[in-house]
PDB file of N, CA and C in Angstrom:
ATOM      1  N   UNK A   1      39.443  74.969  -0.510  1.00  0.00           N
ATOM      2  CA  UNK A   1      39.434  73.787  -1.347  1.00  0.00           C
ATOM      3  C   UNK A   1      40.603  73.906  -2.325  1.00  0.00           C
ATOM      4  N   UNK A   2      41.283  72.882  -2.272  1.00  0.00           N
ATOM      5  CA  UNK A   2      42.868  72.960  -2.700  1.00  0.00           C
ATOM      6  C   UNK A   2      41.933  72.731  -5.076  1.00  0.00           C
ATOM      7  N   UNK A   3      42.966  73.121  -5.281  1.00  0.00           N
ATOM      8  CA  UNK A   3      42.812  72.807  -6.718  1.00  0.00           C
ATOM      9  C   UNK A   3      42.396  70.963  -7.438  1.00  0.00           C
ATOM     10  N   UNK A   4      43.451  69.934  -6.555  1.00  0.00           N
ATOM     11  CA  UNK A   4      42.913  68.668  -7.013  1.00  0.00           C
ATOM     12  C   UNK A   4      41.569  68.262  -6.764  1.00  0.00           C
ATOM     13  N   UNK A   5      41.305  68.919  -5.689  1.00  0.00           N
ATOM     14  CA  UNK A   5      39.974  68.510  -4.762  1.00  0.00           C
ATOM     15  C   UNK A   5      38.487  69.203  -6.117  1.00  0.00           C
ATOM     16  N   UNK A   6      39.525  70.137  -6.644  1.00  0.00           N
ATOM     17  CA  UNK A   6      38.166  70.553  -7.457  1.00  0.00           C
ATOM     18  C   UNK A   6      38.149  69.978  -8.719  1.00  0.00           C
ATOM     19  N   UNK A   7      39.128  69.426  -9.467  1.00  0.00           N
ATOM     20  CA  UNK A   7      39.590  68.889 -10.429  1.00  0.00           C
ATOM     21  C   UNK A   7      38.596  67.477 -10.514  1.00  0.00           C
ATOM     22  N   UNK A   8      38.623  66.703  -9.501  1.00  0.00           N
ATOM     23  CA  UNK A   8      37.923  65.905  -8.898  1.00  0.00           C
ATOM     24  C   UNK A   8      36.424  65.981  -8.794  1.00  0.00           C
ATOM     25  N   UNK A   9      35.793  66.939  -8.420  1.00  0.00           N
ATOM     26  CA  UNK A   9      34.824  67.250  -8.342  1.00  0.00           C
ATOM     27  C   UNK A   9      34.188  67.737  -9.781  1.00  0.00           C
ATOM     28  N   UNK A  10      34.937  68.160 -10.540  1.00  0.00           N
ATOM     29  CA  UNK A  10      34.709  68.009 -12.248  1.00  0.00           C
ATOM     30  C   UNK A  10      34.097  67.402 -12.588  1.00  0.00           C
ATOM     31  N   UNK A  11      35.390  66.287 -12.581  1.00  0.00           N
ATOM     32  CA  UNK A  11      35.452  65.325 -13.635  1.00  0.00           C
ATOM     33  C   UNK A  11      34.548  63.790 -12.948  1.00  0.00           C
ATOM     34  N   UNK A  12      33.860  64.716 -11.700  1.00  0.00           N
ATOM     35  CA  UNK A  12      33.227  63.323 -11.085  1.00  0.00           C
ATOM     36  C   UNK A  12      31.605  63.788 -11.444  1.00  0.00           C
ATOM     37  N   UNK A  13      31.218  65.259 -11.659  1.00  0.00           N
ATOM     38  CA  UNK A  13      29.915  65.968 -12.350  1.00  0.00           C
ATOM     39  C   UNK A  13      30.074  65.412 -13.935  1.00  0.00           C
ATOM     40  N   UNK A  14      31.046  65.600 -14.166  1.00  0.00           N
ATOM     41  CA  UNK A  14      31.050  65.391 -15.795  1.00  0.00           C
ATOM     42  C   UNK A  14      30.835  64.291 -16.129  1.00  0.00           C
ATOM     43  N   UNK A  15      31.397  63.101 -15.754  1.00  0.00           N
ATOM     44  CA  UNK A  15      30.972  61.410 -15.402  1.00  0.00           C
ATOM     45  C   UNK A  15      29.666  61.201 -15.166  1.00  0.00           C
ATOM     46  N   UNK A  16      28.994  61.608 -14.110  1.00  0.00           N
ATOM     47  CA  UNK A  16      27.482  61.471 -13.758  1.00  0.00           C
ATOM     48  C   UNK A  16      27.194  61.975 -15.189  1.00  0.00           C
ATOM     49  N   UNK A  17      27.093  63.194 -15.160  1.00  0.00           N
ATOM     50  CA  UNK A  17      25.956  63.460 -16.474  1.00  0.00           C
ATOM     51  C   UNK A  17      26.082  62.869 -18.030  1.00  0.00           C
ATOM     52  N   UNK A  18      27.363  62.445 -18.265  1.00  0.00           N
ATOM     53  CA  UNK A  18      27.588  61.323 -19.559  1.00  0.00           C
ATOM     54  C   UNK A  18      26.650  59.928 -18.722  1.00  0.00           C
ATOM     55  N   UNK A  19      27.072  59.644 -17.884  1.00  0.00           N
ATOM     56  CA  UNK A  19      26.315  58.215 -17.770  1.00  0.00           C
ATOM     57  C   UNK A  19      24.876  59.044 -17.713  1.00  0.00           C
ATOM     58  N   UNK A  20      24.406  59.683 -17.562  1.00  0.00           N
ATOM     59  CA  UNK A  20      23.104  60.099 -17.277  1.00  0.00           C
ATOM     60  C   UNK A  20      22.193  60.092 -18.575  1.00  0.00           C
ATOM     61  N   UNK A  21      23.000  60.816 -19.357  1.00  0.00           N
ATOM     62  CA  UNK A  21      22.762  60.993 -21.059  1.00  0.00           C
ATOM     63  C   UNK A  21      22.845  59.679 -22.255  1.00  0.00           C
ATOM     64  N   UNK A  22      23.671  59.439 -21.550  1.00  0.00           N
ATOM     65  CA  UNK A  22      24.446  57.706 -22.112  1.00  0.00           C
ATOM     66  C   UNK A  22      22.813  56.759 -21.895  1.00  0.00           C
ATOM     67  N   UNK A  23      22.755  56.570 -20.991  1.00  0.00           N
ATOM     68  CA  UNK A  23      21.656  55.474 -20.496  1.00  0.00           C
ATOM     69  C   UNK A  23      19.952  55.726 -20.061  1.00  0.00           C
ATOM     70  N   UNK A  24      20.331  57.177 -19.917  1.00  0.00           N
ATOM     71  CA  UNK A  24      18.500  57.118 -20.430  1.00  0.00           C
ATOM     72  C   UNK A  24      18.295  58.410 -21.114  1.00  0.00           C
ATOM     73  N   UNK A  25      18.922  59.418 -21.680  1.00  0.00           N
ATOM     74  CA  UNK A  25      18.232  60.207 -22.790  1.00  0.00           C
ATOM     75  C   UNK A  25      18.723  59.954 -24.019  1.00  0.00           C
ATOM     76  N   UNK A  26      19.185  59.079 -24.137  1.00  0.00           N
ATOM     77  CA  UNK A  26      19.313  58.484 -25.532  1.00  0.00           C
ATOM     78  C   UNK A  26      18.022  58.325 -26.226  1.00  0.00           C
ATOM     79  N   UNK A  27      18.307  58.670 -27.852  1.00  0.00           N
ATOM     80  CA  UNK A  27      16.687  58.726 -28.117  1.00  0.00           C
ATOM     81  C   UNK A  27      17.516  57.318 -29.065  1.00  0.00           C
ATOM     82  N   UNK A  28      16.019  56.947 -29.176  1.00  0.00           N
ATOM     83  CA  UNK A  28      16.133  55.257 -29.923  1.00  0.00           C
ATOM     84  C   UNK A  28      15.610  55.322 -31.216  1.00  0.00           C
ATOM     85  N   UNK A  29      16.396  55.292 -32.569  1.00  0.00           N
ATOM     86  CA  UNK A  29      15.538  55.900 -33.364  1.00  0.00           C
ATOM     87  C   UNK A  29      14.859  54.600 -34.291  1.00  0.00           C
ATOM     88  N   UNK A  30      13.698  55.335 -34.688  1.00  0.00           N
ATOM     89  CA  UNK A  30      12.405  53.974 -35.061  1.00  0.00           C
ATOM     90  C   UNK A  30      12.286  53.724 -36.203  1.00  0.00           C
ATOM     91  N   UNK A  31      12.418  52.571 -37.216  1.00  0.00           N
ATOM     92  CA  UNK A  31      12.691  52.774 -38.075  1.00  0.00           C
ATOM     93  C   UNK A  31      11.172  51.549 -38.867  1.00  0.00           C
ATOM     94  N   UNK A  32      10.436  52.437 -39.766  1.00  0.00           N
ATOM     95  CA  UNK A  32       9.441  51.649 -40.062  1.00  0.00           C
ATOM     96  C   UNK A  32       9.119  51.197 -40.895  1.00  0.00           C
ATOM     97  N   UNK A  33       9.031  49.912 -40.879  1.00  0.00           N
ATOM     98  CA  UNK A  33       9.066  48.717 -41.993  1.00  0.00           C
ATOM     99  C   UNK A  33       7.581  49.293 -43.505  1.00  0.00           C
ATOM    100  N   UNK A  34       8.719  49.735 -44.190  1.00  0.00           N
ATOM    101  CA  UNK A  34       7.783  50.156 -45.192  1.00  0.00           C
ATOM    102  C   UNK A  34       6.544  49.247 -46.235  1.00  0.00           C
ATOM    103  N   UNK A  35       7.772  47.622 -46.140  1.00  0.00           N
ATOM    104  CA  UNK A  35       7.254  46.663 -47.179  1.00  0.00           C
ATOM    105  C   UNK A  35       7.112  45.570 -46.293  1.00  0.00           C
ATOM    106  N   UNK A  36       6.919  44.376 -46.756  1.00  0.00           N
ATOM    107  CA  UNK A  36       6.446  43.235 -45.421  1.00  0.00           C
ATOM    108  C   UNK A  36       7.531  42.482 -45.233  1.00  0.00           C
ATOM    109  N   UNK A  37       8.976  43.162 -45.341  1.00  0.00           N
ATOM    110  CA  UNK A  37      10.004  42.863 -44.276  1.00  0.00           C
ATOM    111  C   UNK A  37      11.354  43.969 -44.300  1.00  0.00           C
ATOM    112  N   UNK A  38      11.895  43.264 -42.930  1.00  0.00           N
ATOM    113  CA  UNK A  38      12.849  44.363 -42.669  1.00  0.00           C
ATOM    114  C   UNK A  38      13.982  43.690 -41.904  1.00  0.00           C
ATOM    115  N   UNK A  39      15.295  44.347 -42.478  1.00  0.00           N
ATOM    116  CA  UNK A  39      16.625  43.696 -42.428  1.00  0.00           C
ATOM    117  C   UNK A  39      17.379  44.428 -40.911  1.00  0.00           C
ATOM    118  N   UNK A  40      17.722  43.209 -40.088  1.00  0.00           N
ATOM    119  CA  UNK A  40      17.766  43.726 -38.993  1.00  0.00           C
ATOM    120  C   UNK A  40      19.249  43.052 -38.814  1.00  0.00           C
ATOM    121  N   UNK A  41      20.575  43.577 -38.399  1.00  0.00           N
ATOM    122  CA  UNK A  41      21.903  43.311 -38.535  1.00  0.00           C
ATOM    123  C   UNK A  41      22.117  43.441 -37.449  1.00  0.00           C
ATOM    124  N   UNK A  42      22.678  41.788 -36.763  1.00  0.00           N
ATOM    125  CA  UNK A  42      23.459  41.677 -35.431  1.00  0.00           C
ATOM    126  C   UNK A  42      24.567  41.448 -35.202  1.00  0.00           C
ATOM    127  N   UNK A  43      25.418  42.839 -35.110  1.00  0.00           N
ATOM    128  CA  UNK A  43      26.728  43.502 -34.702  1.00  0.00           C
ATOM    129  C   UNK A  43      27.329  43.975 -33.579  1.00  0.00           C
ATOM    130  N   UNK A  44      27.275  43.653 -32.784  1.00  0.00           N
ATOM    131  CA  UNK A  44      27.631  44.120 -31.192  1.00  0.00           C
ATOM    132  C   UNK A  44      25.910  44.819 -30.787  1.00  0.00           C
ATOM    133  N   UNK A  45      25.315  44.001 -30.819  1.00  0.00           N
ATOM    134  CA  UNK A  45      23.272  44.697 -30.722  1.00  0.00           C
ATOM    135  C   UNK A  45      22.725  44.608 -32.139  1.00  0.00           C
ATOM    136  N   UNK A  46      21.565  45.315 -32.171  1.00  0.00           N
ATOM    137  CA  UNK A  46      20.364  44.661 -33.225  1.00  0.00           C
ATOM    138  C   UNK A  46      20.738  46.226 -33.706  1.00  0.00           C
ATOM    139  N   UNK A  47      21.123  46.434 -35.287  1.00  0.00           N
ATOM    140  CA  UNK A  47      20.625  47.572 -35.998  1.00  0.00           C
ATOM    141  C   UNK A  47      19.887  47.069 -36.775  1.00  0.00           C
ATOM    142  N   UNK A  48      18.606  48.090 -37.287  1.00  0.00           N
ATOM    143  CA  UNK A  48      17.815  49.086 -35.773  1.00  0.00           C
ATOM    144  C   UNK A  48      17.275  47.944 -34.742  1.00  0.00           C
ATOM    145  N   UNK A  49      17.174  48.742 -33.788  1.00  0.00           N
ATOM    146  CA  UNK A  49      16.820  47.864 -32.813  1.00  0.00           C
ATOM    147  C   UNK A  49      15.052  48.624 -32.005  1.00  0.00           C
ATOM    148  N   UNK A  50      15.060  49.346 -33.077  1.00  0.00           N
ATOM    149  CA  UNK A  50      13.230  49.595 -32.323  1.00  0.00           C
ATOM    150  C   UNK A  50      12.812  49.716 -34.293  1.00  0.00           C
ATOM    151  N   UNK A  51      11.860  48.938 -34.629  1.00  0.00           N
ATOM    152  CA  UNK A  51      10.732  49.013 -35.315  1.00  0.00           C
ATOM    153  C   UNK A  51       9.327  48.876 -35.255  1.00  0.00           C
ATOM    154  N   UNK A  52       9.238  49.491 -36.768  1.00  0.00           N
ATOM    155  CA  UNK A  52       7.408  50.003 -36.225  1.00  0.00           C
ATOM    156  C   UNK A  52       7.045  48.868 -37.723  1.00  0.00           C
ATOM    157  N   UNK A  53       5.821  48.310 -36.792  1.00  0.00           N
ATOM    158  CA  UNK A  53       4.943  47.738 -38.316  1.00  0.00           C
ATOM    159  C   UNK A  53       3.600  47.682 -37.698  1.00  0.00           C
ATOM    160  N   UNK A  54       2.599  47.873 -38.594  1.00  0.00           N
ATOM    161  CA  UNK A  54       1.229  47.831 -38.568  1.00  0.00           C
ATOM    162  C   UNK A  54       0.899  46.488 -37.868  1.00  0.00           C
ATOM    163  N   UNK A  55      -0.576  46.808 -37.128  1.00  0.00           N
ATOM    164  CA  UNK A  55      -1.057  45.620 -36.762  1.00  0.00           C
ATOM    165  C   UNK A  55      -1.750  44.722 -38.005  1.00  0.00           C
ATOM    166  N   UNK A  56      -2.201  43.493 -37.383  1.00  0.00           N
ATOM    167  CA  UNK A  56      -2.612  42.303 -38.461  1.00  0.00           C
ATOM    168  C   UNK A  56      -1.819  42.316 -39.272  1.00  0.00           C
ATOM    169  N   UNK A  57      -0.646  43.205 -40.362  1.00  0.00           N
ATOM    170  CA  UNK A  57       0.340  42.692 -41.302  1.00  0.00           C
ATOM    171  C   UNK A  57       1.365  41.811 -40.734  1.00  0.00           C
ATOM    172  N   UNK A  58       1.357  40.741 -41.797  1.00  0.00           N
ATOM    173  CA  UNK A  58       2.550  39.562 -41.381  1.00  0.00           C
ATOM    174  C   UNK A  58       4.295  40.310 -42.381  1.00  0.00           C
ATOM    175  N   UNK A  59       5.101  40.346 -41.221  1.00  0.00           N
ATOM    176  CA  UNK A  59       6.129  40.994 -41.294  1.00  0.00           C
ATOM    177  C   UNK A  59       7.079  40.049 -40.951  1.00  0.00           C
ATOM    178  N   UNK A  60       8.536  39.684 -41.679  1.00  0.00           N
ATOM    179  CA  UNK A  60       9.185  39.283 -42.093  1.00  0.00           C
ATOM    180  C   UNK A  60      10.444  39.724 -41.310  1.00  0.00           C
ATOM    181  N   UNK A  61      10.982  39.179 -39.888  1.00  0.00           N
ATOM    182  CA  UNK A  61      11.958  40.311 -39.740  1.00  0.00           C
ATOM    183  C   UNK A  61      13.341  39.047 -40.312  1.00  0.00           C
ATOM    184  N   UNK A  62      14.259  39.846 -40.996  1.00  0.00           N
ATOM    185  CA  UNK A  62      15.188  39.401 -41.602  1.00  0.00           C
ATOM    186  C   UNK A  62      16.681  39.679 -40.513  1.00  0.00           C
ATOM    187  N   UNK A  63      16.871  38.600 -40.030  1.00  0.00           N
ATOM    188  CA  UNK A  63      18.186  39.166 -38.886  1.00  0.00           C
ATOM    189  C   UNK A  63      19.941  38.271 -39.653  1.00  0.00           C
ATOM    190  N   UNK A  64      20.449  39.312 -39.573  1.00  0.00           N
ATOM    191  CA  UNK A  64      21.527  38.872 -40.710  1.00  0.00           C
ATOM    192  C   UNK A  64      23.020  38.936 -39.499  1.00  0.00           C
ATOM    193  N   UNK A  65      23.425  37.739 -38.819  1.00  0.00           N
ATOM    194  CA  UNK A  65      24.808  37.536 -37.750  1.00  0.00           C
ATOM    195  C   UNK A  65      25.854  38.169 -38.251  1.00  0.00           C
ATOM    196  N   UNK A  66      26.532  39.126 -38.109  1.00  0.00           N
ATOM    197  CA  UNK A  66      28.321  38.682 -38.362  1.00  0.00           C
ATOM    198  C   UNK A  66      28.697  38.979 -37.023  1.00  0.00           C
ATOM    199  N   UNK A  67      28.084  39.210 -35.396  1.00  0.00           N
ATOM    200  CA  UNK A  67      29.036  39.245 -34.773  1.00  0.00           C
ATOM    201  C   UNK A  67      29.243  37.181 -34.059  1.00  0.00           C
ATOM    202  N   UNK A  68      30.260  37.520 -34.020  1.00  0.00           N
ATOM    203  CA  UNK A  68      30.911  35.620 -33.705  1.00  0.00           C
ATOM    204  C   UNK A  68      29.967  35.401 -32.286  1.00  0.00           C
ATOM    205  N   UNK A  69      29.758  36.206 -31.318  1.00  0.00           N
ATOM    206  CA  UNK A  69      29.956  36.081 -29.899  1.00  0.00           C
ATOM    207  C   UNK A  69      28.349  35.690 -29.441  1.00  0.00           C
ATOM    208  N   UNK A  70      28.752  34.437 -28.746  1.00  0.00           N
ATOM    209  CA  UNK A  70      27.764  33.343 -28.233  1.00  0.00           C
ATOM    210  C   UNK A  70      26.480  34.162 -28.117  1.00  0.00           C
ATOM    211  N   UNK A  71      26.643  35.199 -27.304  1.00  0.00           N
ATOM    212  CA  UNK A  71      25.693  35.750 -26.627  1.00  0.00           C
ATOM    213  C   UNK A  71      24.254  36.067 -28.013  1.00  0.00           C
ATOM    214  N   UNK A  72      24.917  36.409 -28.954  1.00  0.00           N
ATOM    215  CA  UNK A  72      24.220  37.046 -30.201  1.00  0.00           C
ATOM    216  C   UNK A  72      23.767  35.872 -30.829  1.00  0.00           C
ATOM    217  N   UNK A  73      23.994  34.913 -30.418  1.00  0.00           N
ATOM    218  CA  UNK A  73      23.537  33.540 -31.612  1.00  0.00           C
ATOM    219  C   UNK A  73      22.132  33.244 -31.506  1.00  0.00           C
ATOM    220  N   UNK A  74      21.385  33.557 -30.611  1.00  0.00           N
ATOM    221  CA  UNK A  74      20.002  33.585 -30.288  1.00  0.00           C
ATOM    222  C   UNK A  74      19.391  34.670 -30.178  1.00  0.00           C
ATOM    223  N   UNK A  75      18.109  34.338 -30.826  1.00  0.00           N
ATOM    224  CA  UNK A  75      17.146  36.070 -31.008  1.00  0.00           C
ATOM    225  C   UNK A  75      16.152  35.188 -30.183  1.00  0.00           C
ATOM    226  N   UNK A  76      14.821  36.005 -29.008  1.00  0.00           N
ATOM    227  CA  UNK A  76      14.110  35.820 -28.763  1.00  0.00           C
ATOM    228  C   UNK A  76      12.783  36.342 -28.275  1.00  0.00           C
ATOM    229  N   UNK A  77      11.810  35.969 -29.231  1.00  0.00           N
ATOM    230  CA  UNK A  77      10.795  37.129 -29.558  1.00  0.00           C
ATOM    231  C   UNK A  77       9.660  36.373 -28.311  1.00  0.00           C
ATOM    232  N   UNK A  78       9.840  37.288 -27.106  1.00  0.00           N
ATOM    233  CA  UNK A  78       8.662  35.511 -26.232  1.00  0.00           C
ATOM    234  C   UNK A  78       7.722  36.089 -26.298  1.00  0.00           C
ATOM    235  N   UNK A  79       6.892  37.105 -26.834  1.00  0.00           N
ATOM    236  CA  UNK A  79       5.141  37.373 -26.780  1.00  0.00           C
ATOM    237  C   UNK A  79       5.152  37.073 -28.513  1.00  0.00           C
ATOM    238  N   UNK A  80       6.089  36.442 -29.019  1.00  0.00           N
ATOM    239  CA  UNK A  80       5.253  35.707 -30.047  1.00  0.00           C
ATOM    240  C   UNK A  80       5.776  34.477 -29.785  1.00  0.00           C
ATOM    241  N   UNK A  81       6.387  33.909 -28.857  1.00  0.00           N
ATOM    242  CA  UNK A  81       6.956  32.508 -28.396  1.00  0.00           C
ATOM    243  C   UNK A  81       7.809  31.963 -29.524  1.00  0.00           C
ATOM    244  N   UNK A  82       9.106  32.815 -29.794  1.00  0.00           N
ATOM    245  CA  UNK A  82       9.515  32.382 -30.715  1.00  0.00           C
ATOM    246  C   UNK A  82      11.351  32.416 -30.073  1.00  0.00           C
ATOM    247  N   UNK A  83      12.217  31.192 -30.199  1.00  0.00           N
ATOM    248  CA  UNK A  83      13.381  31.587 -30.114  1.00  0.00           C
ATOM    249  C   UNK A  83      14.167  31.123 -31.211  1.00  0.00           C
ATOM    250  N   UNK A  84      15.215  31.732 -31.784  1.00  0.00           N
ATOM    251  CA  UNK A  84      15.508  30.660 -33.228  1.00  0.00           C
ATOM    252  C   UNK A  84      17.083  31.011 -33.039  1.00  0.00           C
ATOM    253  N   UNK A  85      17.515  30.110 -33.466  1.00  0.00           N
ATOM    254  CA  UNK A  85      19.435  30.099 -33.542  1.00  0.00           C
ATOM    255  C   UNK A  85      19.468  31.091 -34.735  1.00  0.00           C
ATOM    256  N   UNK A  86      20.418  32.028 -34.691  1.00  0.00           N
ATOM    257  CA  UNK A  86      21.019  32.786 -35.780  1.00  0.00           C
ATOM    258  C   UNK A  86      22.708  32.093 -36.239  1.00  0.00           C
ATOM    259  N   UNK A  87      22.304  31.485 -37.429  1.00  0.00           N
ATOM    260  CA  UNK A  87      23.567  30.773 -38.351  1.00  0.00           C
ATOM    261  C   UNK A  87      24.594  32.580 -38.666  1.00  0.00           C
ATOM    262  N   UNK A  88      25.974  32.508 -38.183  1.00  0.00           N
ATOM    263  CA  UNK A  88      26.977  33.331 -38.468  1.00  0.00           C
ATOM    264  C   UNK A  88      26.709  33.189 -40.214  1.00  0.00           C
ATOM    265  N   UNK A  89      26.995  34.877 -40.647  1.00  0.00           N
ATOM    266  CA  UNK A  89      27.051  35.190 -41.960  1.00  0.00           C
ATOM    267  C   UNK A  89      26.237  34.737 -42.892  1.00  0.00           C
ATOM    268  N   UNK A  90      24.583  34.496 -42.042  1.00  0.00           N
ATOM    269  CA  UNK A  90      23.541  33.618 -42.539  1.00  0.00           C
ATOM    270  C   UNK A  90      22.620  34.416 -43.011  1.00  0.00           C
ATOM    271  N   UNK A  91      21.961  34.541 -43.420  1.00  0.00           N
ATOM    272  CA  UNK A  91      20.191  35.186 -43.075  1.00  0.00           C
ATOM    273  C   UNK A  91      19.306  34.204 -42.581  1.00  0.00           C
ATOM    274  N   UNK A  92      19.106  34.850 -41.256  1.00  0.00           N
ATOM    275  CA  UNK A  92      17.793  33.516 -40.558  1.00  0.00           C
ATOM    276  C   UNK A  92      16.367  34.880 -40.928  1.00  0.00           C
ATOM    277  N   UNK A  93      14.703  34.245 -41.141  1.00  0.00           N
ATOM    278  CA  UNK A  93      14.445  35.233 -40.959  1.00  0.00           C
ATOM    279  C   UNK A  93      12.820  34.401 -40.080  1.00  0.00           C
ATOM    280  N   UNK A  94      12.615  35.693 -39.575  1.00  0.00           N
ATOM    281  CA  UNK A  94      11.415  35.501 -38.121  1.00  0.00           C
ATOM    282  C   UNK A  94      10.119  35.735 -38.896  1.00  0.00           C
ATOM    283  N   UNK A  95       8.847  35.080 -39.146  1.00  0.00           N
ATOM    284  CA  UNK A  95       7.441  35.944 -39.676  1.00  0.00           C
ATOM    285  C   UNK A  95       6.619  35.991 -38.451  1.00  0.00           C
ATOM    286  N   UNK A  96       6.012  37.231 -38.349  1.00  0.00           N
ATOM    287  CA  UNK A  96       5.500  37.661 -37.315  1.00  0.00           C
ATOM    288  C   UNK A  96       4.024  38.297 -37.765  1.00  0.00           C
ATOM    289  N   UNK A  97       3.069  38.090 -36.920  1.00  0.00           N
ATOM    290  CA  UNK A  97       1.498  39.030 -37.485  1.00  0.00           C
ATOM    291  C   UNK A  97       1.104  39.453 -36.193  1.00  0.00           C
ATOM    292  N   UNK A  98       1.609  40.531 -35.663  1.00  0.00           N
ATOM    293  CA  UNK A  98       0.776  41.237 -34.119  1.00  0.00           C
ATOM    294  C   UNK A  98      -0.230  41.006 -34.606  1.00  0.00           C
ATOM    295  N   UNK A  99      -1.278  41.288 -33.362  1.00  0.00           N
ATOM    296  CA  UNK A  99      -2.866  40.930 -33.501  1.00  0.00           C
ATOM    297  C   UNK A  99      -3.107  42.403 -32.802  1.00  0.00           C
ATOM    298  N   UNK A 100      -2.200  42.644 -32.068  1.00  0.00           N
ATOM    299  CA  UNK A 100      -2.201  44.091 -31.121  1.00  0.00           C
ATOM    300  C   UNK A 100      -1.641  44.880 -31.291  1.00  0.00           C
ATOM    301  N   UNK A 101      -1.956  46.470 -30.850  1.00  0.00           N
ATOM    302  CA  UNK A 101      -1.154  47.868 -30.714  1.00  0.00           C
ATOM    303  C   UNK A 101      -0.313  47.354 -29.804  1.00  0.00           C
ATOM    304  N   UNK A 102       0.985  47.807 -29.487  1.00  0.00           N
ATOM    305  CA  UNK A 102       1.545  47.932 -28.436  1.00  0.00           C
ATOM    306  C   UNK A 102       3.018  48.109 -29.084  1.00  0.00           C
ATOM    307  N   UNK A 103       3.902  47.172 -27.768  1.00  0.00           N
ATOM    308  CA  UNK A 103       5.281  47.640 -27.645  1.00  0.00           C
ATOM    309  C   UNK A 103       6.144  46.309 -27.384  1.00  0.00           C
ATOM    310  N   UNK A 104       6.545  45.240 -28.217  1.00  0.00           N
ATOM    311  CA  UNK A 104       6.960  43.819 -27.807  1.00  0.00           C
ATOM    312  C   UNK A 104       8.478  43.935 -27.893  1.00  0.00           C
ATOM    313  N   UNK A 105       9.273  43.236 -26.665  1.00  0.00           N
ATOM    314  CA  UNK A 105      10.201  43.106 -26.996  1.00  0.00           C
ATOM    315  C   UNK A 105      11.340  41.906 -28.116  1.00  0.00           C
ATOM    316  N   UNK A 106      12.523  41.833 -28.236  1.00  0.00           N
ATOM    317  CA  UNK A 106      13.351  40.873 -28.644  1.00  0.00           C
ATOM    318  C   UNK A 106      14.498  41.298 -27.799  1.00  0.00           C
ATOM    319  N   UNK A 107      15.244  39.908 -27.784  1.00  0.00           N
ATOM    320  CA  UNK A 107      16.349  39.719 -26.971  1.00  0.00           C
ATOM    321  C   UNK A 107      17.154  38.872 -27.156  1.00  0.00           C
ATOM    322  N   UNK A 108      18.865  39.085 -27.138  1.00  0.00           N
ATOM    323  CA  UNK A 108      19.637  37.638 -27.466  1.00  0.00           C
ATOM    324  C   UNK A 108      19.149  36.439 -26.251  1.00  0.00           C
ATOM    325  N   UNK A 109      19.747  35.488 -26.620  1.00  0.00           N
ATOM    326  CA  UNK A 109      19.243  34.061 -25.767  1.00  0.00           C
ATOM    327  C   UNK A 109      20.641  34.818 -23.776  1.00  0.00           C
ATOM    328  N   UNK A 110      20.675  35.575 -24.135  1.00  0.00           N
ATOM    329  CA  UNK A 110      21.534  35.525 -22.789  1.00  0.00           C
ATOM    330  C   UNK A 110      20.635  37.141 -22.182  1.00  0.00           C
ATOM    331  N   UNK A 111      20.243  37.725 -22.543  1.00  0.00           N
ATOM    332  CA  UNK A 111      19.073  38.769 -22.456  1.00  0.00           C
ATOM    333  C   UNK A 111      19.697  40.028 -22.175  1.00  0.00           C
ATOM    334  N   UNK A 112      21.251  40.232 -22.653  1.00  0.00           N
ATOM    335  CA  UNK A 112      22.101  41.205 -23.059  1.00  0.00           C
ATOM    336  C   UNK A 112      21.773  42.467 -23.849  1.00  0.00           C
ATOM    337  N   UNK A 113      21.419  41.939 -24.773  1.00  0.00           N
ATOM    338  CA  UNK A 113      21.332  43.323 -26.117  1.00  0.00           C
ATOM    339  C   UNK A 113      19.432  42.871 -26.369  1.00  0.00           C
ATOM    340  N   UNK A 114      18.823  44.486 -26.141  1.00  0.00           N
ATOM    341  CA  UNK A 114      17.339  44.085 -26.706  1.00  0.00           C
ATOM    342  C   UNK A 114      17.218  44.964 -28.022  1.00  0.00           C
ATOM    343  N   UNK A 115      15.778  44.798 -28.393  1.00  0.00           N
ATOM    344  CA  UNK A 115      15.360  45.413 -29.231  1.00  0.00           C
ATOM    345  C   UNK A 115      13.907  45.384 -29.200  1.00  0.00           C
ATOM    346  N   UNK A 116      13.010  46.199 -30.184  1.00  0.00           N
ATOM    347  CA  UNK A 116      11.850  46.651 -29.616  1.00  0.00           C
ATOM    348  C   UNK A 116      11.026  46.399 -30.533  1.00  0.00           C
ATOM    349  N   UNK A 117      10.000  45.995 -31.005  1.00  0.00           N
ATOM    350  CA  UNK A 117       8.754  46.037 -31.970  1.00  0.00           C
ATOM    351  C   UNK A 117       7.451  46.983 -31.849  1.00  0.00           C
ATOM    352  N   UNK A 118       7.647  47.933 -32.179  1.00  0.00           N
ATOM    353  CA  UNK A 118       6.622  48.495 -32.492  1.00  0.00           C
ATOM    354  C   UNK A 118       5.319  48.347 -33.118  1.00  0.00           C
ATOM    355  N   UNK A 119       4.137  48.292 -32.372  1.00  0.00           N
ATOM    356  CA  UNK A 119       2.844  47.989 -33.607  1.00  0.00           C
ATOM    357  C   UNK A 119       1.832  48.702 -33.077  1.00  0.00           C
ATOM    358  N   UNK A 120       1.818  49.439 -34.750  1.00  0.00           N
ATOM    359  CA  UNK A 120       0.648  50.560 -34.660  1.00  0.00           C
ATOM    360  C   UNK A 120      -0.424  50.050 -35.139  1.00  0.00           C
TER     361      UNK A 120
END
């Protein structure tokens, strides 16, 4: 096996295991709404994009635009049937009261960038 051939074989192991690490051991970190709302900033995706809030509390999520791009102009929460335009350099904000434990998602209106709701 000539030297390029292994060079190749590197940098084609080393590739796999970044995409490997990249896309599913990424840990998602959770960030939990201490007071009855929480400021959620859409910048190329939702920071943070996994929160935790108690069940039955009505929670306030506060989503604040500066990225320009179409895709981000819509948030959509569908197990609380909610989709709402996000105004650029606005504060739009969402009130929400799970009734349930679980794990709900959000998503821009093009279903690109998600994010996660946590309820304990």
């Amino acid at each position: 096996m000539g030297i390029d051939k292994l060079l190749v074989a590197l940098f084609s192991i080393s590739g796999i295991a970044f995409t490997y690490w990249f896309f599913l051991m990424k840990k998602e970190k959770e960030v939990v709404a201490t007071s009855d709302s929480i400021d959620i900033t859409v910048d190329g995706g939702y920071q943070p994009s996994v929160i935790s809030v108690p069940v039955g509390k009505k929670t306030k999520l506060n989503f604040f635009r500066k990225d320009p791009s179409s895709c981000l102009e819509e948030v959509v929460l569908s197990d609380f049937k909610v989709r709402r335009h996000l105004a650029l350099k606005k504060k739009t904000t969402i009130e929400i009261e799970p009734k349930e434990k679980g794990e709900y998602r959000f998503e821009c209106g093009m279903n690109m960038f998600h994010g996660k709701i946590i309820v304990k």
